[in-house]
N, C-alpha and C. Protein backbone atom coordinates (compact mmCIF):
# COMPACT_ATOMS: atom_id res chain seq x y z
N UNK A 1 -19.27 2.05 11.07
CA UNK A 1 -18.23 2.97 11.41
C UNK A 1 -16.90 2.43 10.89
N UNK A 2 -15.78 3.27 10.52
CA UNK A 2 -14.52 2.91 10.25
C UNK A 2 -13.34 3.83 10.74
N UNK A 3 -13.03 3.17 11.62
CA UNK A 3 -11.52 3.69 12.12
C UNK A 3 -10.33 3.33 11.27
N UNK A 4 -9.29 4.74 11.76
CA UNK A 4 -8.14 4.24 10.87
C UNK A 4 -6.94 4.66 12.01
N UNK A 5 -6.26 4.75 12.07
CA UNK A 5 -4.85 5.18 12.95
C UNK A 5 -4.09 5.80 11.98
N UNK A 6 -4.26 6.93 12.66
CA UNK A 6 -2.90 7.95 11.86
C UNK A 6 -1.53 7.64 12.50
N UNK A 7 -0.66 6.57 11.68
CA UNK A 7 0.85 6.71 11.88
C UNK A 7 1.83 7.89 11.92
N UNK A 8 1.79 8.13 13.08
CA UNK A 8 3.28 9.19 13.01
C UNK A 8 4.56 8.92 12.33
N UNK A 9 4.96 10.08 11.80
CA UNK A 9 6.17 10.25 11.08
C UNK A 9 5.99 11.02 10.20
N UNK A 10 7.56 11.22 9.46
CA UNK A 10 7.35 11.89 8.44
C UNK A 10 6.65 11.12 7.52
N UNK A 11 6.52 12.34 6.56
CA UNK A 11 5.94 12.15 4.92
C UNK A 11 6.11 10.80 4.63
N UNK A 12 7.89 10.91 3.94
CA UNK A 12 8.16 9.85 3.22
C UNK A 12 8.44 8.32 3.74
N UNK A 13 7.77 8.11 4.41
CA UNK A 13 7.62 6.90 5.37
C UNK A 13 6.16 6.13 4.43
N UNK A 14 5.51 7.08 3.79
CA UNK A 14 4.47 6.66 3.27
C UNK A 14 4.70 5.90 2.04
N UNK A 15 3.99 4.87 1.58
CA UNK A 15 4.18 4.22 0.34
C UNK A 15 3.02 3.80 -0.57
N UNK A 16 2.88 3.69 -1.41
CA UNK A 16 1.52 3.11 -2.06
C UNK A 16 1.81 1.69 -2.97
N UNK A 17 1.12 1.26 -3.49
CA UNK A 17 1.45 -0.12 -4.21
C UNK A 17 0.68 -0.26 -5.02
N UNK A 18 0.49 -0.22 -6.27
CA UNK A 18 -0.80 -0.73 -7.05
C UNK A 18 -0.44 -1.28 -8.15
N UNK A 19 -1.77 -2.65 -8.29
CA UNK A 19 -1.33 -3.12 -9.59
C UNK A 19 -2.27 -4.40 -9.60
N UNK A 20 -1.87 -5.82 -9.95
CA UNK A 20 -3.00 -6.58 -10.91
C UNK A 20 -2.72 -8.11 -10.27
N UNK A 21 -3.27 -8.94 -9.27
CA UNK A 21 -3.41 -9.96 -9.39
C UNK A 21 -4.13 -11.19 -10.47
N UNK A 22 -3.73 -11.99 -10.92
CA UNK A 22 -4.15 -12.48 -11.28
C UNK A 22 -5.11 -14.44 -11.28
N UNK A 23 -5.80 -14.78 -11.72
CA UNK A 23 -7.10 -15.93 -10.94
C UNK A 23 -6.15 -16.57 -10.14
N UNK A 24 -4.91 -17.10 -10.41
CA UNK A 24 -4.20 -17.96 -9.35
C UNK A 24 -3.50 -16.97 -8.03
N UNK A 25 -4.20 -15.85 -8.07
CA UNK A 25 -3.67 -14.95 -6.90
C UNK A 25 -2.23 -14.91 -6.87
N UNK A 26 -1.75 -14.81 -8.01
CA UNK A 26 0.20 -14.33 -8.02
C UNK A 26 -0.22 -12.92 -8.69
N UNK A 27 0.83 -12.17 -7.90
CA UNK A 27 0.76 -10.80 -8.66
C UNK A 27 1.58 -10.69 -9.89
N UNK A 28 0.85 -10.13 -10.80
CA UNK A 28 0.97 -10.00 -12.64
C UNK A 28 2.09 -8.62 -12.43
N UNK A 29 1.87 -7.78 -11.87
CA UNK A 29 2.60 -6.85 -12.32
C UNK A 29 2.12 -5.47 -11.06
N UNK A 30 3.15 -4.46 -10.61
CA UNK A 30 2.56 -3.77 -10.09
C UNK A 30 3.91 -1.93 -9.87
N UNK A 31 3.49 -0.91 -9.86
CA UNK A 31 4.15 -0.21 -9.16
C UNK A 31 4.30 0.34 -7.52
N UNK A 32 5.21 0.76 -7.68
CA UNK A 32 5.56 1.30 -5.79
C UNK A 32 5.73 2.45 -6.41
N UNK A 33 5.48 3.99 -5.11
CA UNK A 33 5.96 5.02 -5.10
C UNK A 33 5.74 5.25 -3.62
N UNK A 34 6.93 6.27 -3.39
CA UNK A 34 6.61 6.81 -1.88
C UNK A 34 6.44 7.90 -1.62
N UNK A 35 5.19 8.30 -1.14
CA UNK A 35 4.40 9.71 -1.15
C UNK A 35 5.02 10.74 -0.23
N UNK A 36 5.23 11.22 -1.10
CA UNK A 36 5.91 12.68 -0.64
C UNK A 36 5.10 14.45 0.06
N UNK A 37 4.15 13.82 -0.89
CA UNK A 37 3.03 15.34 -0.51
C UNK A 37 1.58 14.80 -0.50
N UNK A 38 0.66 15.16 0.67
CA UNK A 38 -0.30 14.56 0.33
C UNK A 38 -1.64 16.01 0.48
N UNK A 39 -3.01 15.34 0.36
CA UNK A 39 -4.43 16.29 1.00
C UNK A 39 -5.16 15.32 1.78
N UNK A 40 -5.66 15.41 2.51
CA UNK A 40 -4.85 16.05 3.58
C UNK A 40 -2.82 15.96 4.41
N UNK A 41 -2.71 16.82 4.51
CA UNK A 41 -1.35 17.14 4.77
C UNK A 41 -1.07 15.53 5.85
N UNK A 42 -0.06 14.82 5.33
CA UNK A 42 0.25 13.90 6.52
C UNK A 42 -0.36 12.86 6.35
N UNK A 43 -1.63 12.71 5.80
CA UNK A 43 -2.46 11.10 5.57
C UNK A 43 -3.02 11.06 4.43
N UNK A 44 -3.50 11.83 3.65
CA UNK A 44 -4.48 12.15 2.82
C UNK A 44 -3.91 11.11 1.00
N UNK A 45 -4.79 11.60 0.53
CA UNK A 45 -4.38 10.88 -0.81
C UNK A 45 -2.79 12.01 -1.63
N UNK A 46 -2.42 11.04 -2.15
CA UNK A 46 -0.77 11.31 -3.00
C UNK A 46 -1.10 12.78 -3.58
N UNK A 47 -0.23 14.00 -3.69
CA UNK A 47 -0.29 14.53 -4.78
C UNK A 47 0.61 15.07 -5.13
N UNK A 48 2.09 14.27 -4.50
CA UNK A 48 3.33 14.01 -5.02
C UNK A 48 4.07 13.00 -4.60
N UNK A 49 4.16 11.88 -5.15
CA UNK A 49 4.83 10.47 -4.81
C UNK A 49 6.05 10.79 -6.09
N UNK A 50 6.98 9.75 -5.81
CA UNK A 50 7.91 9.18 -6.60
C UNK A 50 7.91 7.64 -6.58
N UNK A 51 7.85 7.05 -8.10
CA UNK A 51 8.49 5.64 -8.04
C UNK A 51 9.70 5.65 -7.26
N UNK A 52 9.72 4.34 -6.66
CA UNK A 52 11.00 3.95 -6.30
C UNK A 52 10.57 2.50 -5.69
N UNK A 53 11.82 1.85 -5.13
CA UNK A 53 11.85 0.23 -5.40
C UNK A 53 12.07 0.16 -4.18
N UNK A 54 11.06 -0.81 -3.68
CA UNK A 54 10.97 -1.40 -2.23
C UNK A 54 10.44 -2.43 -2.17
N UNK A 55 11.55 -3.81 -1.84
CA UNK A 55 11.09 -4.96 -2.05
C UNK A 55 10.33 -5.31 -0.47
N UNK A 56 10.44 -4.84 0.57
CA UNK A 56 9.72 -5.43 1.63
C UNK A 56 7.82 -4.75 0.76
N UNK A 57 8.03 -3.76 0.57
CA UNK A 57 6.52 -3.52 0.14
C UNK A 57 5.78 -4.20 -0.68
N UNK A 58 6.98 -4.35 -1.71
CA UNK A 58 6.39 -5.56 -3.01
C UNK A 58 6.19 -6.81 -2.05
N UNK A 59 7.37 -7.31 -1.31
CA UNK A 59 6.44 -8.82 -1.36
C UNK A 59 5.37 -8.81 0.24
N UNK A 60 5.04 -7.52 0.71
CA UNK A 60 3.95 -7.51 1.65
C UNK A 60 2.62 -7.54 0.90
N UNK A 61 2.82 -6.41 -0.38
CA UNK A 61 1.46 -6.70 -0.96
C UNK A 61 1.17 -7.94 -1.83
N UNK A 62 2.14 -8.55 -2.52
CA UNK A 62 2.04 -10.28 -2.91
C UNK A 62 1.81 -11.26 -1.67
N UNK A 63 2.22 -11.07 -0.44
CA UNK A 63 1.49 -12.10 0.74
C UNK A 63 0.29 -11.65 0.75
N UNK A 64 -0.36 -10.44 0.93
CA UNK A 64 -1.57 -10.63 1.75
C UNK A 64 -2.65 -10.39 -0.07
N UNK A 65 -2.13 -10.09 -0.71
CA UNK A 65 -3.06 -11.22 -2.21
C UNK A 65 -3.35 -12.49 -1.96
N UNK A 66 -2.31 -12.78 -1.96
CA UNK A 66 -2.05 -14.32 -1.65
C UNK A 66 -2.92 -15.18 -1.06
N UNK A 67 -3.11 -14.31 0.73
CA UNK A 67 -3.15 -14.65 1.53
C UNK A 67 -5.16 -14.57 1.15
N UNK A 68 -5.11 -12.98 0.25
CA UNK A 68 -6.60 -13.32 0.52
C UNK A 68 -7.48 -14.02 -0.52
N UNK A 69 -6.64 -14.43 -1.40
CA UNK A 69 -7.28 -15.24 -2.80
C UNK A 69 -7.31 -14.21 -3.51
N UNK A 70 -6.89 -13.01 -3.81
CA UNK A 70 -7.43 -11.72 -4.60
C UNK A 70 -6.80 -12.23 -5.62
N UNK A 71 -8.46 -11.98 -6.91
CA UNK A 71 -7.85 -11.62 -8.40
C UNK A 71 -8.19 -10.24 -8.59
N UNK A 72 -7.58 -9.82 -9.74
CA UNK A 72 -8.07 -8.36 -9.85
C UNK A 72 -6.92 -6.89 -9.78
N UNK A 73 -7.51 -5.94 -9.73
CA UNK A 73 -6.84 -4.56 -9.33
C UNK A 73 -6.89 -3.99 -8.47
N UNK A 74 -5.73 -3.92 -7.10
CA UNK A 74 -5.85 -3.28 -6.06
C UNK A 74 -4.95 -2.29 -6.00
N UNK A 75 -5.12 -1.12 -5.02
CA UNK A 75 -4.26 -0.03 -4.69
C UNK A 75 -3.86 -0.98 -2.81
N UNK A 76 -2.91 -0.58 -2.40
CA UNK A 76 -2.58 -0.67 -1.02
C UNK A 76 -1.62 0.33 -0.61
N UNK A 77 -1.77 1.16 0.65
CA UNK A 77 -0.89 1.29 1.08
C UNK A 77 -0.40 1.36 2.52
N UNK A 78 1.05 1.80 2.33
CA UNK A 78 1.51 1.22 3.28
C UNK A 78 2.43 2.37 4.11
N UNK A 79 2.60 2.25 5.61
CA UNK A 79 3.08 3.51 6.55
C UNK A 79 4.05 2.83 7.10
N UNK A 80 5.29 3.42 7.43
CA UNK A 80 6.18 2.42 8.25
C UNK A 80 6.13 3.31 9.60
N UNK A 81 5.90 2.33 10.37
CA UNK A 81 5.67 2.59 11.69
C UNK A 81 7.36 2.41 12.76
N UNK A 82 7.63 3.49 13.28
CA UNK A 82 8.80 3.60 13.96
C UNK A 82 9.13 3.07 15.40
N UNK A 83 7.20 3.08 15.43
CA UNK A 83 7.36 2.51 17.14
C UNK A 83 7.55 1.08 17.16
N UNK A 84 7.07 0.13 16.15
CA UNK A 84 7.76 -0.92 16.56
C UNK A 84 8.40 -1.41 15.24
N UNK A 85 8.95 -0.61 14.14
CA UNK A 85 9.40 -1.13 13.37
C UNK A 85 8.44 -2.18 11.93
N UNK A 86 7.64 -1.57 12.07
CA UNK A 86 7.01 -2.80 10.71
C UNK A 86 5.96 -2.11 10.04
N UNK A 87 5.60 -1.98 8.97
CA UNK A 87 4.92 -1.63 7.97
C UNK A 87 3.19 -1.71 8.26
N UNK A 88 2.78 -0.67 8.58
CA UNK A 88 0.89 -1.04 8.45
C UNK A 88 0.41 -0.71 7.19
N UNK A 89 -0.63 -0.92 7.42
CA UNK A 89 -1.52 -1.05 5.45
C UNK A 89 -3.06 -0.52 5.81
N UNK A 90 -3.00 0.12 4.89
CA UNK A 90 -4.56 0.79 4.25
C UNK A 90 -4.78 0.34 2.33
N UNK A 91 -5.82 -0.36 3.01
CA UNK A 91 -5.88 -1.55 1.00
C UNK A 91 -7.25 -0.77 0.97
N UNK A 92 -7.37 -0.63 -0.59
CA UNK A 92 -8.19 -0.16 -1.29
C UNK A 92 -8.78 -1.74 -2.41
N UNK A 93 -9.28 -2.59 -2.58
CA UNK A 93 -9.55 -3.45 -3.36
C UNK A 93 -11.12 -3.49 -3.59
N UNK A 94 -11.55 -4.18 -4.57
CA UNK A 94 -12.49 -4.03 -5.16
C UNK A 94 -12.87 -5.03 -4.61
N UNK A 95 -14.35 -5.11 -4.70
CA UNK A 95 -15.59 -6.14 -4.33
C UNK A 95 -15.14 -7.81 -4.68
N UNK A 96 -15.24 -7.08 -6.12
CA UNK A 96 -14.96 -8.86 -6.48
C UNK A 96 -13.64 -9.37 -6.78
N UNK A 97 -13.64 -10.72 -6.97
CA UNK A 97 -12.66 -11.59 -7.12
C UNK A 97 -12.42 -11.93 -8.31
């Protein structure tokens, strides 16, 4: 089974992150956008984001690379949560390392 928690708020509270660790687990390179329209309405996958620059997101998804040894190509994203102020995550990463 897999649970998820739907964060309240608006839309653009939503963010995504994707891009490329590399064997020493430093991130190579990556974009941000913050999702604006989604399917399903409110949680669902992007199907209107905009780039834009958010360094708490960038270096949340470089810690928990970091943190998990990831090499490779991951998507993550990320909801900012109002009730207590801090960012949750839904990661998409691949099997291997």
């Amino acid at each position: 089974m897999i649970a998820q928690e739907v964060i309240p708020g608006p839309d653009d509270t939503n963010w995504v992150c994707s891009g490329t660790f590399d064997r020493a687990h430093e991130l190579l390179d990556c974009t941000i956008k913050r999702k604006l329209g989604m399917a399903p309405a409110h949680f669902g996958v992007a199907t209107y984001a905009v780039s834009a620059s958010n360094p708490v997101v960038l270096e949340l998804a470089r810690r928990l690379g970091k943190a998990l040894r990831y090499s490779g190509s991951f998507g993550i994203e990320w909801h900012w949560d109002h009730r207590d102020g801090s960012y949750k995550s839904w990661s998409s990463i691949p099997g291997s390392r």
